[in-house]
N, C-alpha and C. Protein backbone atom coordinates (compact mmCIF):
# COMPACT_ATOMS: atom_id res chain seq x y z
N UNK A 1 155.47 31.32 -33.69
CA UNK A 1 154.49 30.87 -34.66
C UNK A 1 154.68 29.39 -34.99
N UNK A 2 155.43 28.69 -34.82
CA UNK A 2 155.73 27.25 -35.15
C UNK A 2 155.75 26.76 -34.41
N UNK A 3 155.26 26.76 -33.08
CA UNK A 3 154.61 26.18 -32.10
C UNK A 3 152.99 26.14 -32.67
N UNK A 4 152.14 26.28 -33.55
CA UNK A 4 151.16 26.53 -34.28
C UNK A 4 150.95 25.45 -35.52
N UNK A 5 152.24 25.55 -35.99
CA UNK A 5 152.09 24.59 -37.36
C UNK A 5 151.73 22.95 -37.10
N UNK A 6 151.81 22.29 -36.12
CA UNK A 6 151.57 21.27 -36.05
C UNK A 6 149.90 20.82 -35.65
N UNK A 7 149.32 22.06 -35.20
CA UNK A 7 148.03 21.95 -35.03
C UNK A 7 147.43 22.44 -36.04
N UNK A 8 147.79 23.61 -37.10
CA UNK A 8 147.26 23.93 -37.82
C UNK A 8 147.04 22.95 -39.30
N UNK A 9 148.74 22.14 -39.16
CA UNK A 9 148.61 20.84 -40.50
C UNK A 9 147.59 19.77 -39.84
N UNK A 10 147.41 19.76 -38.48
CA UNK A 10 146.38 18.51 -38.22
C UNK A 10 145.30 18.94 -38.16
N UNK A 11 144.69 20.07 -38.39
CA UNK A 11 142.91 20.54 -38.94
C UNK A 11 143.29 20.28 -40.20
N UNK A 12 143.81 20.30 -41.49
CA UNK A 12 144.20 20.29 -42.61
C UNK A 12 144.00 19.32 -43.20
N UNK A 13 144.76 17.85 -42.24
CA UNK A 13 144.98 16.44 -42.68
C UNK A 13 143.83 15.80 -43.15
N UNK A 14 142.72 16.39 -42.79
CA UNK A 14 141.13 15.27 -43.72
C UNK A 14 140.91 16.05 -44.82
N UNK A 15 141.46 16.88 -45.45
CA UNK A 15 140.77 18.20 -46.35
C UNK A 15 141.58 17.11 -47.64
N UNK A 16 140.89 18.06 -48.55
CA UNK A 16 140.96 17.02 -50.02
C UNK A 16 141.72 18.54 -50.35
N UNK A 17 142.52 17.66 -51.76
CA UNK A 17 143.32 18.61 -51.92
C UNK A 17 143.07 20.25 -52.71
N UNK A 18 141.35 19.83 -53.12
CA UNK A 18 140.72 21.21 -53.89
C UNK A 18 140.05 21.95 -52.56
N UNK A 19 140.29 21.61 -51.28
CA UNK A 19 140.13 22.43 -50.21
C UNK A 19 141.28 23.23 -49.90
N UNK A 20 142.35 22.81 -50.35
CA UNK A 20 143.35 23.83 -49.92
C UNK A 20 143.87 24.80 -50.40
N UNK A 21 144.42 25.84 -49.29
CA UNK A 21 144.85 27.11 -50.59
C UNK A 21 146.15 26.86 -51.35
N UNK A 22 146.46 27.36 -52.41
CA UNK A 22 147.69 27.23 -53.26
C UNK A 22 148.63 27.46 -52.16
N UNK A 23 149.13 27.62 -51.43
CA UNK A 23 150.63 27.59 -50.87
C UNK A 23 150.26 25.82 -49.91
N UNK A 24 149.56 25.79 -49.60
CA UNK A 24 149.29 24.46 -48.50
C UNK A 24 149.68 23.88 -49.89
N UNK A 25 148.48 23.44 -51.03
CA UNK A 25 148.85 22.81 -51.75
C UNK A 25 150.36 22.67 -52.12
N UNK A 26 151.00 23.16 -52.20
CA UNK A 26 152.60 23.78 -52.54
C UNK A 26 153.29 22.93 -51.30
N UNK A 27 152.78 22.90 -50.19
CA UNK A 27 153.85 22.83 -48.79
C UNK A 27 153.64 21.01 -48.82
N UNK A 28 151.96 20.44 -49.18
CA UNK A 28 151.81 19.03 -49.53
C UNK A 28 153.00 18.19 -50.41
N UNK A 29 152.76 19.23 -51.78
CA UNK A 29 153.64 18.28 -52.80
C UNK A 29 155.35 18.15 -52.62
N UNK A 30 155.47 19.15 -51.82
CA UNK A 30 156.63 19.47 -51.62
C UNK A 30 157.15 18.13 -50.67
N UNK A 31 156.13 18.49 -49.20
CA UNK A 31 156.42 16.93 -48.54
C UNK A 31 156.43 15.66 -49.28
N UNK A 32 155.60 15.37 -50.43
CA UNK A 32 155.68 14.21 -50.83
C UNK A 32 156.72 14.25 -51.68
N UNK A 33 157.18 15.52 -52.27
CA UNK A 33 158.44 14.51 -53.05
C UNK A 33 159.66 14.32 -51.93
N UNK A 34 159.75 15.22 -50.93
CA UNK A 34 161.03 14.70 -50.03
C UNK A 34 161.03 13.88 -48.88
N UNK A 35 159.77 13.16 -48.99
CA UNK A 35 159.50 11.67 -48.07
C UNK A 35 159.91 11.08 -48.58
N UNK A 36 160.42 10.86 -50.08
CA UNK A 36 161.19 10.07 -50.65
C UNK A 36 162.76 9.76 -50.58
N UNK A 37 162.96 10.94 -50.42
CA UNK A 37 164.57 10.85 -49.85
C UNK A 37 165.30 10.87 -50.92
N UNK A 38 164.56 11.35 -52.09
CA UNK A 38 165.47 11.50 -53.12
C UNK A 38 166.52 12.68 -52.76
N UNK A 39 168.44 11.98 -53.41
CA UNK A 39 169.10 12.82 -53.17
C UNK A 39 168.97 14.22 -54.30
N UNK A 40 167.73 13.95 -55.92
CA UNK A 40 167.88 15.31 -56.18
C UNK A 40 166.14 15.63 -56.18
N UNK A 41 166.16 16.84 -56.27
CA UNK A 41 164.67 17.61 -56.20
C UNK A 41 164.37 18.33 -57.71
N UNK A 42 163.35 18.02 -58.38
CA UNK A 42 163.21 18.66 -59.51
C UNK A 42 162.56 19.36 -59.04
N UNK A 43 162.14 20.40 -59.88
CA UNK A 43 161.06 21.30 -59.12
C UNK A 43 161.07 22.37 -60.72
N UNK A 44 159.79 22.01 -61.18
CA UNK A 44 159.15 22.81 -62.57
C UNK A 44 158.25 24.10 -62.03
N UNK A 45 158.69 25.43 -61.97
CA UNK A 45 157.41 26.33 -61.48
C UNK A 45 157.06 25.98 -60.33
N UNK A 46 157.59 26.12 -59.31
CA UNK A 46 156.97 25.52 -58.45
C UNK A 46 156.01 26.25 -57.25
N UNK A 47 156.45 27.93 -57.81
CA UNK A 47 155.46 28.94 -56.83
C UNK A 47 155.13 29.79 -57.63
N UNK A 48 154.84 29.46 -59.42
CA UNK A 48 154.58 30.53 -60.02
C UNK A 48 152.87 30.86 -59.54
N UNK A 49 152.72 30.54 -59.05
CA UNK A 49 151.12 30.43 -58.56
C UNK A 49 151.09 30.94 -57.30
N UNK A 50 151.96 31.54 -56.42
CA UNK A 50 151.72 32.01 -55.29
C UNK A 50 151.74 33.21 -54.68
N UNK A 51 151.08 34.00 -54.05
CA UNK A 51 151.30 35.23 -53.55
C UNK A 51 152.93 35.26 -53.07
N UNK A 52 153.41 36.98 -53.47
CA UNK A 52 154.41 37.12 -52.96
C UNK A 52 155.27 36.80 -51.45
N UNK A 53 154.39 36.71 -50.48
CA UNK A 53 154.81 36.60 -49.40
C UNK A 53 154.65 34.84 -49.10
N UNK A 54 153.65 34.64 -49.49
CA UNK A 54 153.98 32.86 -49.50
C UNK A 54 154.79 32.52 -49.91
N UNK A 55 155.36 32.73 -51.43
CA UNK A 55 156.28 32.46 -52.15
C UNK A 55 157.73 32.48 -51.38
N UNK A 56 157.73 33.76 -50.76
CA UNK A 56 158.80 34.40 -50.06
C UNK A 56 159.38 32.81 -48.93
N UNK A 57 157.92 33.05 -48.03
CA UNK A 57 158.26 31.69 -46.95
C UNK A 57 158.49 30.73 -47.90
N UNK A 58 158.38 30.60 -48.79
CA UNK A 58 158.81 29.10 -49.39
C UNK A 58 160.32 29.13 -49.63
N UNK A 59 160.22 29.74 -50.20
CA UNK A 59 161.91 30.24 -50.72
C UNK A 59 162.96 29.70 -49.64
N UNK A 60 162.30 30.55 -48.45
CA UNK A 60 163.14 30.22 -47.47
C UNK A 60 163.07 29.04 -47.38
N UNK A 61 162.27 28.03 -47.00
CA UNK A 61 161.34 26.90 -46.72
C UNK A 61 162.61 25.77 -47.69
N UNK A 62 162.55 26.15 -48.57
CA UNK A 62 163.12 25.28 -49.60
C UNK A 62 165.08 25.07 -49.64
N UNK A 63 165.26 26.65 -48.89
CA UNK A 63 166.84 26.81 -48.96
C UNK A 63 167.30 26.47 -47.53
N UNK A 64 166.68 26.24 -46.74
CA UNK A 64 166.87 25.28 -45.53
C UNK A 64 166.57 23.42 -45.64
N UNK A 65 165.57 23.16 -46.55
CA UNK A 65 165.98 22.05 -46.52
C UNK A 65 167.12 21.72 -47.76
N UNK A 66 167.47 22.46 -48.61
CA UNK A 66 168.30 21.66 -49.52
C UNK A 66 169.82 22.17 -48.23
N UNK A 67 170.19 22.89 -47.45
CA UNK A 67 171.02 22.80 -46.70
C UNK A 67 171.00 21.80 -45.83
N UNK A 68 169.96 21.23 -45.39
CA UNK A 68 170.24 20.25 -44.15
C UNK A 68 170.18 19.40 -44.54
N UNK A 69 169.56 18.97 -45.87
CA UNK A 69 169.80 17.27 -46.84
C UNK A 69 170.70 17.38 -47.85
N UNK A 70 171.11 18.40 -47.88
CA UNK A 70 172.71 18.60 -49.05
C UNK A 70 172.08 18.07 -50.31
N UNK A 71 170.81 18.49 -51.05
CA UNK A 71 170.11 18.03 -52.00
C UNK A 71 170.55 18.98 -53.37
N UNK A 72 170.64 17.81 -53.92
CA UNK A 72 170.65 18.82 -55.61
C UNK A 72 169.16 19.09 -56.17
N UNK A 73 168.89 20.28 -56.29
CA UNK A 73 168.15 21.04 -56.86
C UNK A 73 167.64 21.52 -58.33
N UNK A 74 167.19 21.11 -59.15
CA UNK A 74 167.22 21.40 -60.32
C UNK A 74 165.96 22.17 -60.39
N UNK A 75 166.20 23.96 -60.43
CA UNK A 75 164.52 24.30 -60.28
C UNK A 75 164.79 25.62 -61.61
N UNK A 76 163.01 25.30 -62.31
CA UNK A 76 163.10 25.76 -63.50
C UNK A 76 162.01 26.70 -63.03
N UNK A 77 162.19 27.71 -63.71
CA UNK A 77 161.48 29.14 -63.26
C UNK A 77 161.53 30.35 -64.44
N UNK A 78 160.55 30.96 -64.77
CA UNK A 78 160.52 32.04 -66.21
C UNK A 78 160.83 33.35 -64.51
N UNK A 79 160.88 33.28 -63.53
CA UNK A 79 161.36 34.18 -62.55
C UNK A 79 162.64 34.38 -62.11
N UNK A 80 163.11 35.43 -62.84
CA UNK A 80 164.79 35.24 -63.17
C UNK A 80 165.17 35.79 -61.46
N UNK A 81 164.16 36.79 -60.72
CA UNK A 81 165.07 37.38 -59.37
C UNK A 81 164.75 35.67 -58.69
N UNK A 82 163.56 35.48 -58.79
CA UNK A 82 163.72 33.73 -58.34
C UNK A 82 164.98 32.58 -58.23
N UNK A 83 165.38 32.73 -59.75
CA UNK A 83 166.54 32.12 -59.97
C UNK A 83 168.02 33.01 -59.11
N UNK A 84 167.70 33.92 -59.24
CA UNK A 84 169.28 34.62 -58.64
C UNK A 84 169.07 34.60 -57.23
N UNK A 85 167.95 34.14 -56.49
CA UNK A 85 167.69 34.56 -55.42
C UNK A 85 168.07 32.93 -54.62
N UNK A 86 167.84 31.78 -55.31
CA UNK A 86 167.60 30.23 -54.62
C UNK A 86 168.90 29.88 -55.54
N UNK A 87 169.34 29.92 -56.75
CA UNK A 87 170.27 29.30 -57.71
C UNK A 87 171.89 29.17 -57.14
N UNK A 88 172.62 28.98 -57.27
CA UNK A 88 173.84 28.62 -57.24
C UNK A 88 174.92 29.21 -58.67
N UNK A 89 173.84 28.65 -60.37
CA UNK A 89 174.20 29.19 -61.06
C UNK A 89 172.50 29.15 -62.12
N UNK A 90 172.60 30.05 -62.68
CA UNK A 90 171.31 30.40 -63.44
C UNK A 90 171.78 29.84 -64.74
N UNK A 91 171.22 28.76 -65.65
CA UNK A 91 171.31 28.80 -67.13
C UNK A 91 170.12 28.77 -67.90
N UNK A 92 170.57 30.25 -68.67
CA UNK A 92 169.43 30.31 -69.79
C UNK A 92 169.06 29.35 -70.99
N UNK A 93 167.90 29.22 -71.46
CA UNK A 93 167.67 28.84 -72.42
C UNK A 93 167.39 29.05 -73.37
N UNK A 94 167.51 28.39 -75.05
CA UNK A 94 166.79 29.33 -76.11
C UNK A 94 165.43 28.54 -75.98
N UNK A 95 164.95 29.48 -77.34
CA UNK A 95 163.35 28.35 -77.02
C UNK A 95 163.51 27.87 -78.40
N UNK A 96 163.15 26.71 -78.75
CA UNK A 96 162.99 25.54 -79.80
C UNK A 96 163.93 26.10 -81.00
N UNK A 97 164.99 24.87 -80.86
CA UNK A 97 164.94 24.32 -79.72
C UNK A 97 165.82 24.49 -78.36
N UNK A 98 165.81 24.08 -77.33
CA UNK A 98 165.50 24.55 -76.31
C UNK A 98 167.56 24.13 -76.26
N UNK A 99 168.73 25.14 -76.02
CA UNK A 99 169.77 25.04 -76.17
C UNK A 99 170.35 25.81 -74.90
N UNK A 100 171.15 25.17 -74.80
CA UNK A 100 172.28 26.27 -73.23
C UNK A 100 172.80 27.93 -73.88
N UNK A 101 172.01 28.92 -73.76
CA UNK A 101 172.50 30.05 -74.30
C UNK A 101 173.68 30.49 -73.61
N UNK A 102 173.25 30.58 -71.95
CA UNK A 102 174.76 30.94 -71.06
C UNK A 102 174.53 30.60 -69.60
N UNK A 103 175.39 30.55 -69.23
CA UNK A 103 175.28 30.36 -67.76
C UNK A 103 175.91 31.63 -66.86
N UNK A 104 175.30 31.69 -66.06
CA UNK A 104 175.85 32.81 -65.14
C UNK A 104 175.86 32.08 -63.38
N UNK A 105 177.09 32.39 -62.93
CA UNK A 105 177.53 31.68 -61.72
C UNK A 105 176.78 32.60 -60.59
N UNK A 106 176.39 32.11 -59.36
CA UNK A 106 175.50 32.97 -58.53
C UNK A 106 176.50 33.13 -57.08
N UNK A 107 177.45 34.25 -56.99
CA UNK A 107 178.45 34.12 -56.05
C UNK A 107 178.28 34.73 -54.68
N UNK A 108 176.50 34.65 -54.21
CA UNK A 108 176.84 35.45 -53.28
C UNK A 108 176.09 34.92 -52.61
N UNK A 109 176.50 35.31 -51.03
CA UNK A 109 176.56 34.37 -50.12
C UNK A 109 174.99 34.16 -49.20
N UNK A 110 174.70 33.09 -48.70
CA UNK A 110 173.36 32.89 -48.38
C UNK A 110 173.31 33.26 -47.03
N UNK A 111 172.28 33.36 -46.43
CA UNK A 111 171.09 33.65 -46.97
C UNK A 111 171.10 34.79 -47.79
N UNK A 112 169.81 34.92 -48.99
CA UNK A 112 169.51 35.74 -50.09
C UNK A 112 168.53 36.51 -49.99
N UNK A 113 168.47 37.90 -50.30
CA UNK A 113 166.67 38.35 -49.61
C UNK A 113 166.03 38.59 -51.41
N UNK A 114 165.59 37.99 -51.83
CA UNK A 114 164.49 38.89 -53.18
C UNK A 114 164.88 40.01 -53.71
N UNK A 115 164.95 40.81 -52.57
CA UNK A 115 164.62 42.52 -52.92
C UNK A 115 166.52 42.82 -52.43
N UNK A 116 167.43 42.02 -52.51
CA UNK A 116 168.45 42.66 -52.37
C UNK A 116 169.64 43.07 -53.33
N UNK A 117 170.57 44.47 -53.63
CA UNK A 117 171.23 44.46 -54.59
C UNK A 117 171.58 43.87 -55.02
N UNK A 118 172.18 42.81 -54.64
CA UNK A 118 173.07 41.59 -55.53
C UNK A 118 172.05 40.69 -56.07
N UNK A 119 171.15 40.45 -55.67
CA UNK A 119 170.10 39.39 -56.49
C UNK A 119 169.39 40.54 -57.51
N UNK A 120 169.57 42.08 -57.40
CA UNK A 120 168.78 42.56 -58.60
C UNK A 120 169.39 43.27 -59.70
N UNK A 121 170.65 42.96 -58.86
CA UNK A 121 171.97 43.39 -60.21
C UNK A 121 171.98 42.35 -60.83
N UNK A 122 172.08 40.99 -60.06
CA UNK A 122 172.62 39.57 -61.36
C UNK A 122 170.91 39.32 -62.02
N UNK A 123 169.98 39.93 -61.84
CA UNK A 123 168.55 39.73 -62.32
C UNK A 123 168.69 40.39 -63.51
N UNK A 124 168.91 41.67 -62.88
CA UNK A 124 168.90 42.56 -64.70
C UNK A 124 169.91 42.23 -65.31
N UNK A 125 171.04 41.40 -65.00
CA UNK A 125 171.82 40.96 -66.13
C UNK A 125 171.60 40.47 -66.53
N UNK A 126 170.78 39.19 -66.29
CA UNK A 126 170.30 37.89 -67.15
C UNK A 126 169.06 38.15 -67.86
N UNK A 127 168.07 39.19 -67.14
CA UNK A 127 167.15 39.89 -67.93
C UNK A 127 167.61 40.40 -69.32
N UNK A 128 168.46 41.07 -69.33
CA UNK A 128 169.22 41.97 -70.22
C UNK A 128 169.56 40.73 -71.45
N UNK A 129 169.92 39.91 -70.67
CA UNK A 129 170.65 38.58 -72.18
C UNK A 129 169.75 37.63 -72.37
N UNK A 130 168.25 37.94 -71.53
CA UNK A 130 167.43 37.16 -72.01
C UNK A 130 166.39 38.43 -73.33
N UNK A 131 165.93 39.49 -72.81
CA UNK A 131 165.51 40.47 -73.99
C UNK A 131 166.44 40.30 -75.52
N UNK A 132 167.88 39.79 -75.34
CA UNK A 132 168.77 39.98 -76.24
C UNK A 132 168.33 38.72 -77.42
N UNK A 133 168.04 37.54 -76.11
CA UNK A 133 167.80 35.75 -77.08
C UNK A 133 166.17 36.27 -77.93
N UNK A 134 165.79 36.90 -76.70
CA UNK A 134 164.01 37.01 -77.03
C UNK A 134 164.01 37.70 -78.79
N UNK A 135 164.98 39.07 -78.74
CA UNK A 135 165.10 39.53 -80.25
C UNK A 135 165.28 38.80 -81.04
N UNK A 136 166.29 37.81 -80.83
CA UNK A 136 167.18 37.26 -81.63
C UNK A 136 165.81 36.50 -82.57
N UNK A 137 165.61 35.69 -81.42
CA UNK A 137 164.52 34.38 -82.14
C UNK A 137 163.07 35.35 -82.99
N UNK A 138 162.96 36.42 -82.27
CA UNK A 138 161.93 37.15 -83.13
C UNK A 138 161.80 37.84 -84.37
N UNK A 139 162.93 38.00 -84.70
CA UNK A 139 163.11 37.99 -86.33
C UNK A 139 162.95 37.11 -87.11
């Protein structure tokens, strides 16, 4: 299939960017922030907008290049298997104002699949201590 992608981004290349579907859009901005060569990558939400299986290829997409550019990553996500799935270490937040509640270290070894025990055991843990902040502040 990637014998494909280079013909398929060059039908693409005249299209404006409200022609494209949300993951292209996604695969664009993505190239433009790492034509820059910045050594870190922010990245706010960056596939909360995408079908599961796009999302999926991105995931991957994203944990191959921060391996082959040794890039620091700073990616913020309300998708906690997200976070256990791409993270290194997950830290929660409270909300306003916005404080380090805890951190949890992510010790297991890559590649990561979504749907695998260890990313949905350390999910419901942080789930679990995020329902806990969510009470807290709702009183």
């Amino acid at each position: 299939m990637s014998c494909w992608r280079p013909y398929i981004y060059w039908i693409f290349a005249g299209k404006r960017p409200h022609e494209l579907s949300g993951g292209m859009r996604q695969r664009v901005a993505l190239a433009r922030v790492l034509a820059s060569n910045s050594p870190v990558l922010l990245m706010d939400e960056p596939f909360g907008a995408l079908d599961a299986m796009t999302r999926d290829v991105l995931h991957d997409e994203i944990e191959r290049i921060w391996s082959e550019r040794n890039l620091t990553v700073l990616f913020v996500t309300h998708n906690v298997r997200e976070a256990a799935r791409l993270g290194d270490r997950i830290v929660l937040l409270s909300s306003r104002p916005g404080r380090v509640v805890e951190e949890f270290a992510v010790d297991y070894s890559r590649p990561r699949r979504i749907d695998s025990p260890e990313v949905s055991q350390l999910a419901a843990k942080v789930t679990d201590r995020l329902r806990e902040e969510v009470r807290r502040h709702g009183r």
